[in-house]
Protein backbone atom coordinates (compact mmCIF):
# COMPACT_ATOMS: atom_id res chain seq x y z
CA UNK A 1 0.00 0.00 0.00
CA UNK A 2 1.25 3.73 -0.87
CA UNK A 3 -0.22 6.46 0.64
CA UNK A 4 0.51 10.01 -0.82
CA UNK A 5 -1.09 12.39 1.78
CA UNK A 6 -2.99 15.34 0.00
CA UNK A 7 -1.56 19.30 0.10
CA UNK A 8 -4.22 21.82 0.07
CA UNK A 9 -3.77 25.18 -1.06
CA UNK A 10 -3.31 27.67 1.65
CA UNK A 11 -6.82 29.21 0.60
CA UNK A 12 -8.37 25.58 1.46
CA UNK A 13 -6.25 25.96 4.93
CA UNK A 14 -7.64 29.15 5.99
CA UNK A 15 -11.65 27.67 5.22
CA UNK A 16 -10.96 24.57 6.93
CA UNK A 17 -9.52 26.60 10.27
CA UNK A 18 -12.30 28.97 9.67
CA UNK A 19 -14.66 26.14 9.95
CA UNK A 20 -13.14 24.84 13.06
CA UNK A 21 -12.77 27.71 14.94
CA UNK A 22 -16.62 28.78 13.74
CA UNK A 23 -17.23 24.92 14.52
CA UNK A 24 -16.29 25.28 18.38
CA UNK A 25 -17.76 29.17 19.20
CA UNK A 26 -21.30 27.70 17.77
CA UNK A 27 -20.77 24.66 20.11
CA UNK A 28 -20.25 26.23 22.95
CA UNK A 29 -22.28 29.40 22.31
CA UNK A 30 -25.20 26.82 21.56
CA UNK A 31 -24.40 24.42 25.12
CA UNK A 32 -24.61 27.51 27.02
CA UNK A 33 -27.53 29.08 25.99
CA UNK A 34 -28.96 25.32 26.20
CA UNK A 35 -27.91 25.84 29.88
CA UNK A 36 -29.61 29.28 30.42
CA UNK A 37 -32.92 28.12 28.71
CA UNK A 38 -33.06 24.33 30.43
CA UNK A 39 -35.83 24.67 32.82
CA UNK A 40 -37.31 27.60 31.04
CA UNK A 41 -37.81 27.17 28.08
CA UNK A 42 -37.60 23.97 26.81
CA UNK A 43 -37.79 24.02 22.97
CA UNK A 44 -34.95 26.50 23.19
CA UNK A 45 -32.98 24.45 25.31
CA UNK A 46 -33.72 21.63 22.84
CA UNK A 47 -33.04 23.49 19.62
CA UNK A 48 -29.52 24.90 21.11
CA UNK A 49 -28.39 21.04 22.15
CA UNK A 50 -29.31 20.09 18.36
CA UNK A 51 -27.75 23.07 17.39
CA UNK A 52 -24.33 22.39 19.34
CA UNK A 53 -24.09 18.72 18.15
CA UNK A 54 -24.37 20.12 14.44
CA UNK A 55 -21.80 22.03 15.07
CA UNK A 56 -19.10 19.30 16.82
CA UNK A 57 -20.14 16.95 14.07
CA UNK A 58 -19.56 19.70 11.43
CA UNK A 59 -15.96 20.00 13.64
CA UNK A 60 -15.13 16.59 13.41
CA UNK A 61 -15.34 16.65 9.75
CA UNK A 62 -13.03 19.53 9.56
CA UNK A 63 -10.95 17.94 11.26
CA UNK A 64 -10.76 14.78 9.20
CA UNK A 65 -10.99 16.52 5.92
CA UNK A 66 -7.44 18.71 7.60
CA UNK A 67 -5.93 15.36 8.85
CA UNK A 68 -7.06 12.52 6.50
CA UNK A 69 -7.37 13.85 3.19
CA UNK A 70 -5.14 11.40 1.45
CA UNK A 71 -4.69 9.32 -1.81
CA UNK A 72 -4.20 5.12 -1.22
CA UNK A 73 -2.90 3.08 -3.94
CA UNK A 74 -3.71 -0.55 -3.23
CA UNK A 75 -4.80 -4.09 -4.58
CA UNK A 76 -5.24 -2.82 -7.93
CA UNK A 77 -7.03 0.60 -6.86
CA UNK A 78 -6.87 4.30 -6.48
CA UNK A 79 -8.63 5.34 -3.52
CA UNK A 80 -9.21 9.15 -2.69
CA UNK A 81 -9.87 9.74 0.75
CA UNK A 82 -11.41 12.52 2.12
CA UNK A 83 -12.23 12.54 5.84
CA UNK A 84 -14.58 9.92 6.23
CA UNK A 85 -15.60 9.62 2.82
CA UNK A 86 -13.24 7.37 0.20
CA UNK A 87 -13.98 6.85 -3.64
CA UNK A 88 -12.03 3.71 -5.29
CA UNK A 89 -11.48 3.41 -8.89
CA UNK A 90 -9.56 0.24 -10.57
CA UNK A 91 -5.88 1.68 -11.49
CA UNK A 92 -6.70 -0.19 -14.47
CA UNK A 93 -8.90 2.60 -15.86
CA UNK A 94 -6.41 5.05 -16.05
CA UNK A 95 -5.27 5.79 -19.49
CA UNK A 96 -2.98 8.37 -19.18
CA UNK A 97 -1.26 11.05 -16.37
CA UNK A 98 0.33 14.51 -17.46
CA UNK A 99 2.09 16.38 -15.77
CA UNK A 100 1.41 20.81 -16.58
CA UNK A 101 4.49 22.10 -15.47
CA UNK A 102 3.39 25.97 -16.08
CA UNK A 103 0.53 25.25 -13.01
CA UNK A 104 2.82 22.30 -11.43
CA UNK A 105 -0.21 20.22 -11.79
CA UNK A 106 -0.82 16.23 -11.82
CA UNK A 107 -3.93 15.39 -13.53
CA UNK A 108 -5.15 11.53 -14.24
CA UNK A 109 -7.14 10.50 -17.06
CA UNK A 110 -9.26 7.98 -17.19
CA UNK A 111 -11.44 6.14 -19.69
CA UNK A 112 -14.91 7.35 -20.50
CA UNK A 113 -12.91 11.07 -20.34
CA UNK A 114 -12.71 11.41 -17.17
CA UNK A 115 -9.98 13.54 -15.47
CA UNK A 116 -8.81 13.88 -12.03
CA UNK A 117 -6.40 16.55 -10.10
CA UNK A 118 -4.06 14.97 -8.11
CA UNK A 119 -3.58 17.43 -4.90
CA UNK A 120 -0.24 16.41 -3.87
CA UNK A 121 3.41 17.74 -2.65
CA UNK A 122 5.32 18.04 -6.62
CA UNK A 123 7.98 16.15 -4.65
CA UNK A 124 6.22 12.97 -4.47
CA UNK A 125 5.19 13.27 -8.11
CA UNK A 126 7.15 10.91 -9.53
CA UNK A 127 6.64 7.96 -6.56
CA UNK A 128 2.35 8.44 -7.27
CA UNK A 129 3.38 7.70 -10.99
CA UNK A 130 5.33 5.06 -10.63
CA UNK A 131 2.94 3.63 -8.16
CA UNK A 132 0.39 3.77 -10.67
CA UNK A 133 2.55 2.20 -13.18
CA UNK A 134 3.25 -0.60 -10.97
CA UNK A 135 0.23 -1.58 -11.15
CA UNK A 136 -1.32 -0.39 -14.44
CA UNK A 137 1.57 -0.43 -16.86
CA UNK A 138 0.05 0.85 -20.00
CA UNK A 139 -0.11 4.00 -18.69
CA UNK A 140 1.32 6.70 -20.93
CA UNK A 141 3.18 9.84 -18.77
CA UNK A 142 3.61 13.24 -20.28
CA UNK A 143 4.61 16.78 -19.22
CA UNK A 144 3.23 19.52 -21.02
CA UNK A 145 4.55 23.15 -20.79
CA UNK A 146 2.90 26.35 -22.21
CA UNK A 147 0.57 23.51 -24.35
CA UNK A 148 2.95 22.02 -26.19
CA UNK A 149 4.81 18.40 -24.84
CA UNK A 150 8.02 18.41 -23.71
């Protein structure tokens, strides 16, 4: 198994600890006016527990979108995973991988034109090709610059 963890761009950074922070300050805004209303009023109360547990599970997948975003080459598949969520597809269906230098992008083709940015460190370029190859062979590798192949 290979595991090439994903990078984000710093944009996708700031969101995600926007989320988080947003995430906690509606958890505990909502558990304390849950507090203040318990007793009181109790569909408040209610609505601001609801409200807080929204808001931790909203944190959680932050959290594992930050920490687990990753792509998994294994048994014959490419698996993205993004915080809970994971998407296989056979290796097999990949027809072709290029490489933009101009954008320092890695994008994989499949068949039925399909295409697929791969959001990963340029350093470990050459390790998720090979991986791929490994397994799938007949894949054809190209860089492209301004267009035109190099």
């Amino acid at each position: 198994m290979k595991s090439f963890k994903f990078k984000y761009a710093i944009a996708v950074y700031v969101m995600l600890v926007a989320v988080i922070i947003l995430s906690i300050v509606g958890a505990v805004w909502n558990v304390y006016s849950a507090i203040e209303y318990f007793g009181v009023v109790q569909p408040k109360a209610v609505s601001s527990m609801l409200t807080a547990i929204l808001c931790l599970v909203l944190l959680i997948i932050a959290f594992l979108v930050l920490f687990n975003g990753k792509y998994i080459i294994k048994d014959g598949n490419l698996t993205t995973r993004i915080g809970v969520f994971a998407v296989k597809t056979p290796v097999r269906e990949i027809c072709a991988v290029t490489h933009f230098k101009k954008s320092d992008k890695l994008v994989v083709y499949f068949d039925e034109a399909k295409f697929s940015v791969i959001v990963i460190s340029p350093e470990f370029y050459e390790q998720f090709i090979s991986s791929l190859k490994e397994t799938n062979p007949a894949i054809l590798y190209s860089s492209q610059n301004d267009e035109k192949n190099v």
